[in-house]
C-alpha atoms as a PDB file:
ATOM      1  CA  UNK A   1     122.063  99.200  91.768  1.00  0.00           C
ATOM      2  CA  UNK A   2     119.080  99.229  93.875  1.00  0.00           C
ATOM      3  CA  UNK A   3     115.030  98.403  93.504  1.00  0.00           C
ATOM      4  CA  UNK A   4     116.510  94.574  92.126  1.00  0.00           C
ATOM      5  CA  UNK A   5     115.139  92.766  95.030  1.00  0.00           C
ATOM      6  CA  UNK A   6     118.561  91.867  96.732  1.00  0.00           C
ATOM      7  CA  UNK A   7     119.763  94.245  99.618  1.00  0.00           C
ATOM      8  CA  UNK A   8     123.215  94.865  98.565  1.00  0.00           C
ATOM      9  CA  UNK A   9     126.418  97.091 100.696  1.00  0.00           C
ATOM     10  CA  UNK A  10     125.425 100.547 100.398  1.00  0.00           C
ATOM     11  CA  UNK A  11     122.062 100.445 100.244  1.00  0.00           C
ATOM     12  CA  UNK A  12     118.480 100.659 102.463  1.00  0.00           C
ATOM     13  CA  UNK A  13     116.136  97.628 102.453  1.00  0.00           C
ATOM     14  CA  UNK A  14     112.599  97.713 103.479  1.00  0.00           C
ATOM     15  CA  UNK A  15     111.370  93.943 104.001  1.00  0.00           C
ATOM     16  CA  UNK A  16     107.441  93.211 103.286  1.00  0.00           C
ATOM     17  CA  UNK A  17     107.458  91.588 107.107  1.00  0.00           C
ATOM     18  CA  UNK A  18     109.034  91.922 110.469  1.00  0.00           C
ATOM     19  CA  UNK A  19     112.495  90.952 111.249  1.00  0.00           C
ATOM     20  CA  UNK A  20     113.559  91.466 107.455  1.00  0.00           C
ATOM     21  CA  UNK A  21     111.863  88.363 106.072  1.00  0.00           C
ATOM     22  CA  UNK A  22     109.712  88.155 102.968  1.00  0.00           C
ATOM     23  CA  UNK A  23     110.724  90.402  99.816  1.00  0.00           C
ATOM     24  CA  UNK A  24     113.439  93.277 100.106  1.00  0.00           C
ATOM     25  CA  UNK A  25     112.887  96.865  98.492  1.00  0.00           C
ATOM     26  CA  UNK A  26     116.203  97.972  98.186  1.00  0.00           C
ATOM     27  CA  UNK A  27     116.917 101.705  97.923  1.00  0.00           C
ATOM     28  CA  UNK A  28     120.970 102.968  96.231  1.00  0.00           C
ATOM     29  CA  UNK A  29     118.857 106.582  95.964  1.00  0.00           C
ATOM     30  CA  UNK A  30     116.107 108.463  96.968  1.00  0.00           C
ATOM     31  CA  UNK A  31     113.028 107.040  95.964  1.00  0.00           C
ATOM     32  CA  UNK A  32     109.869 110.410  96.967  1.00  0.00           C
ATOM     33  CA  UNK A  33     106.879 107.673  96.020  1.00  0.00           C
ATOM     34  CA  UNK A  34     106.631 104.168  96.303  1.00  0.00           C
ATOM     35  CA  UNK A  35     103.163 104.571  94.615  1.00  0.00           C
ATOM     36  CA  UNK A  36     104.712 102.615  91.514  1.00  0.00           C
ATOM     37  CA  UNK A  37     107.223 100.258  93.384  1.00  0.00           C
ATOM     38  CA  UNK A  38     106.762  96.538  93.930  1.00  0.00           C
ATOM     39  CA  UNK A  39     108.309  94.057  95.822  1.00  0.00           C
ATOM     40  CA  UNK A  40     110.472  91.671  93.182  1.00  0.00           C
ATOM     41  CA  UNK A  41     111.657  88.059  93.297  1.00  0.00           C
ATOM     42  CA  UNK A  42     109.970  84.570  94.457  1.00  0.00           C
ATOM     43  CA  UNK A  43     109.774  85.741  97.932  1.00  0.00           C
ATOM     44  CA  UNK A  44     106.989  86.523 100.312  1.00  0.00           C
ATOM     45  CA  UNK A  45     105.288  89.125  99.135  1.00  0.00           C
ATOM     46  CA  UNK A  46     106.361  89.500  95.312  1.00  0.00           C
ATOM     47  CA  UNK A  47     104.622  91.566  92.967  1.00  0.00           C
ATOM     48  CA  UNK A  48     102.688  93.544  95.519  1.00  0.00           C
ATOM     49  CA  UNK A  49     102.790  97.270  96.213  1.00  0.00           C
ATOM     50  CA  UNK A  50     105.301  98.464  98.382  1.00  0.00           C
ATOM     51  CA  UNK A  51     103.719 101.624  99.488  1.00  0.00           C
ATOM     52  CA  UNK A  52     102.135 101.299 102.536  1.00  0.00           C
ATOM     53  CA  UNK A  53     103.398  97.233 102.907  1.00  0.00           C
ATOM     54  CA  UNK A  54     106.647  97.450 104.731  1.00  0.00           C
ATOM     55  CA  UNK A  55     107.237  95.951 108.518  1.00  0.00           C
ATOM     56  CA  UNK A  56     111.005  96.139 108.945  1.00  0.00           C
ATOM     57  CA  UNK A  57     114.085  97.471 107.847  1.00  0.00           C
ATOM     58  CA  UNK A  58     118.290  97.218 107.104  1.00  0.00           C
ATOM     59  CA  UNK A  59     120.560 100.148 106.591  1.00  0.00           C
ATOM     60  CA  UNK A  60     123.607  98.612 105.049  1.00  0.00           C
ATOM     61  CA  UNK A  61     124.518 102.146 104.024  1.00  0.00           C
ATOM     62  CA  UNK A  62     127.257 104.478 105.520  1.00  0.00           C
ATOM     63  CA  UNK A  63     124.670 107.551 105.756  1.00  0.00           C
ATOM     64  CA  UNK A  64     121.234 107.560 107.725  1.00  0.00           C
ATOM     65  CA  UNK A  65     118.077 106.976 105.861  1.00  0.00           C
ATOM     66  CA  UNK A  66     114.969 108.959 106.294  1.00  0.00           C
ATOM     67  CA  UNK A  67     111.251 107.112 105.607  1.00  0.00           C
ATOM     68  CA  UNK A  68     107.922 109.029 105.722  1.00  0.00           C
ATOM     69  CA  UNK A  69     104.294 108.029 105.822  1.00  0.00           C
ATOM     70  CA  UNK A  70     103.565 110.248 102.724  1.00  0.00           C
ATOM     71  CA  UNK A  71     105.038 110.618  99.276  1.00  0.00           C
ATOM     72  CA  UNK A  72     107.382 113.209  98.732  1.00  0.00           C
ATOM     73  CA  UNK A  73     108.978 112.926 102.813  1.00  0.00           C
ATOM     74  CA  UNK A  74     105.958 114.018 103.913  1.00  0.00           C
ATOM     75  CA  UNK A  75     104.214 113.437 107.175  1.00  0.00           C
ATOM     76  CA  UNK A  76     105.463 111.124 109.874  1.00  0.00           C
ATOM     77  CA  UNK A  77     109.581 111.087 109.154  1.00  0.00           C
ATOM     78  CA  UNK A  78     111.870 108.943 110.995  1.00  0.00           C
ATOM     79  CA  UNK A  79     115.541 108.391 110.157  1.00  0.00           C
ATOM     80  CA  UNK A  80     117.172 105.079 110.539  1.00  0.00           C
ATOM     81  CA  UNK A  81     120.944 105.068 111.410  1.00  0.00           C
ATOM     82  CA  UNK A  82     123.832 103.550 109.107  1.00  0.00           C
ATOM     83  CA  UNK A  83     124.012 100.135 109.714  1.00  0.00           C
ATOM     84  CA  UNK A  84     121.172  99.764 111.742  1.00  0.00           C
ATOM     85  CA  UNK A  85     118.135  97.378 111.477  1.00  0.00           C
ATOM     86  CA  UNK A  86     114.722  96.392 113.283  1.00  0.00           C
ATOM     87  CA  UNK A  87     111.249  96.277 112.729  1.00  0.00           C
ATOM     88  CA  UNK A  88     109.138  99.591 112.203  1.00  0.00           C
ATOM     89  CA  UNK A  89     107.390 101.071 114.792  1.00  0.00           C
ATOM     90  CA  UNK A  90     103.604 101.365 114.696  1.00  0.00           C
ATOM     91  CA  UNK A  91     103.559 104.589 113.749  1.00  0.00           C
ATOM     92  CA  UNK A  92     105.952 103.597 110.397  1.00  0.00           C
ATOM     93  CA  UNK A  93     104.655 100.030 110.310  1.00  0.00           C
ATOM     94  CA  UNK A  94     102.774  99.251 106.555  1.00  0.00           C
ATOM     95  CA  UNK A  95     102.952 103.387 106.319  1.00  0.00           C
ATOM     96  CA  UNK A  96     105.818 104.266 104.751  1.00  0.00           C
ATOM     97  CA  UNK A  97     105.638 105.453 101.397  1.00  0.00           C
ATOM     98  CA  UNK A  98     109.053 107.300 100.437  1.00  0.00           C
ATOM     99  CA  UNK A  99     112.561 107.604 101.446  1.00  0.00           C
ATOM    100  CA  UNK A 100     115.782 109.459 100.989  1.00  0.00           C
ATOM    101  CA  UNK A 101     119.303 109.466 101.987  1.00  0.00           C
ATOM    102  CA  UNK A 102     121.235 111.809 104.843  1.00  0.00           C
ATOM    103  CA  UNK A 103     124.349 113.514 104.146  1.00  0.00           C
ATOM    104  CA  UNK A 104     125.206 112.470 107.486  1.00  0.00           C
ATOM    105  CA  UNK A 105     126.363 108.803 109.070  1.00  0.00           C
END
Protein backbone atom coordinates (compact mmCIF):
# COMPACT_ATOMS: atom_id res chain seq x y z
CA UNK A 1 0.00 0.00 0.00
CA UNK A 2 1.06 3.44 -0.62
CA UNK A 3 3.77 5.45 -3.04
CA UNK A 4 1.63 3.38 -6.19
CA UNK A 5 0.26 6.50 -7.59
CA UNK A 6 -3.49 5.90 -6.61
CA UNK A 7 -4.73 7.62 -3.30
CA UNK A 8 -6.37 4.79 -1.66
CA UNK A 9 -8.73 4.74 2.11
CA UNK A 10 -6.25 5.15 4.69
CA UNK A 11 -3.81 6.96 3.24
CA UNK A 12 -2.29 10.84 2.58
CA UNK A 13 -2.02 12.11 -1.03
CA UNK A 14 0.02 14.99 -2.09
CA UNK A 15 -1.13 16.03 -5.77
CA UNK A 16 1.71 17.69 -8.15
CA UNK A 17 -1.04 20.77 -8.61
CA UNK A 18 -3.75 22.62 -6.85
CA UNK A 19 -7.09 21.24 -6.14
CA UNK A 20 -5.65 17.54 -6.23
CA UNK A 21 -5.17 17.31 -9.99
CA UNK A 22 -2.12 16.01 -11.80
CA UNK A 23 -0.16 12.90 -10.21
CA UNK A 24 -0.91 11.64 -6.53
CA UNK A 25 2.00 10.72 -3.98
CA UNK A 26 0.30 8.59 -1.77
CA UNK A 27 1.67 8.05 1.74
CA UNK A 28 0.23 4.36 4.03
CA UNK A 29 3.57 5.45 6.32
CA UNK A 30 5.90 7.89 7.15
CA UNK A 31 7.96 8.81 4.43
CA UNK A 32 11.28 11.53 6.41
CA UNK A 33 12.64 12.41 2.57
CA UNK A 34 11.03 12.71 -0.55
CA UNK A 35 14.58 13.33 -1.99
CA UNK A 36 14.16 9.86 -3.89
CA UNK A 37 10.29 9.89 -4.51
CA UNK A 38 8.60 10.51 -7.84
CA UNK A 39 5.35 11.11 -8.94
CA UNK A 40 4.05 7.65 -10.87
CA UNK A 41 1.45 6.98 -13.56
CA UNK A 42 0.43 8.82 -17.02
CA UNK A 43 -0.68 11.80 -15.18
CA UNK A 44 0.45 15.36 -14.99
CA UNK A 45 3.49 15.44 -13.66
CA UNK A 46 4.88 11.71 -13.87
CA UNK A 47 8.30 10.84 -13.32
CA UNK A 48 9.29 14.09 -11.69
CA UNK A 49 10.60 14.68 -8.18
CA UNK A 50 8.24 15.04 -5.59
CA UNK A 51 10.28 16.93 -3.14
CA UNK A 52 9.68 20.32 -3.28
CA UNK A 53 6.68 19.80 -6.28
CA UNK A 54 3.51 19.43 -4.35
CA UNK A 55 0.43 22.15 -4.49
CA UNK A 56 -2.41 20.33 -2.73
CA UNK A 57 -3.42 17.69 -0.61
CA UNK A 58 -6.17 14.66 0.63
CA UNK A 59 -6.16 13.00 3.99
CA UNK A 60 -8.26 9.95 3.44
CA UNK A 61 -6.73 8.67 6.67
CA UNK A 62 -8.38 8.37 10.18
CA UNK A 63 -5.21 10.13 11.94
CA UNK A 64 -3.76 13.71 11.09
CA UNK A 65 -0.81 13.99 8.86
CA UNK A 66 2.12 16.18 9.49
CA UNK A 67 4.28 17.72 6.22
CA UNK A 68 7.50 19.78 6.63
CA UNK A 69 9.58 21.92 4.34
CA UNK A 70 12.74 19.86 5.24
CA UNK A 71 13.65 16.20 5.27
CA UNK A 72 13.46 14.47 8.35
CA UNK A 73 10.07 16.88 9.76
CA UNK A 74 12.17 19.54 9.81
CA UNK A 75 11.46 23.20 9.43
CA UNK A 76 8.09 24.63 8.56
CA UNK A 77 5.49 21.67 9.97
CA UNK A 78 1.90 21.81 9.44
CA UNK A 79 -0.56 19.00 10.19
CA UNK A 80 -3.47 18.29 8.01
CA UNK A 81 -6.63 16.84 9.70
CA UNK A 82 -8.21 13.25 8.92
CA UNK A 83 -10.25 13.57 6.12
CA UNK A 84 -9.44 16.85 5.19
CA UNK A 85 -8.25 18.33 1.82
CA UNK A 86 -7.20 21.75 0.06
CA UNK A 87 -4.48 23.29 -1.56
CA UNK A 88 -1.14 24.15 0.41
CA UNK A 89 -0.54 27.31 1.68
CA UNK A 90 2.36 29.42 0.42
CA UNK A 91 4.39 28.74 3.02
CA UNK A 92 3.95 24.60 2.24
CA UNK A 93 3.26 25.20 -1.45
CA UNK A 94 6.18 23.19 -3.83
CA UNK A 95 8.11 22.99 -0.16
CA UNK A 96 7.28 20.08 1.35
CA UNK A 97 9.70 17.47 1.48
CA UNK A 98 8.62 14.76 4.22
CA UNK A 99 5.72 13.58 6.12
CA UNK A 100 4.52 11.39 8.92
CA UNK A 101 1.48 10.18 10.56
CA UNK A 102 -0.28 11.46 14.12
CA UNK A 103 -1.36 9.13 16.67
CA UNK A 104 -4.19 11.35 16.93
CA UNK A 105 -7.55 11.89 14.55
Amino acid sequence: MGKDGTLDADEFGLFYYAGRSGCVFDLYGEDRNFSDDKFKGSCTGAGFLVNDNTESYRNRDVYAWKVATDKDLDGNVGEIPSKYEGNASATFKNKISSSTYTLHP
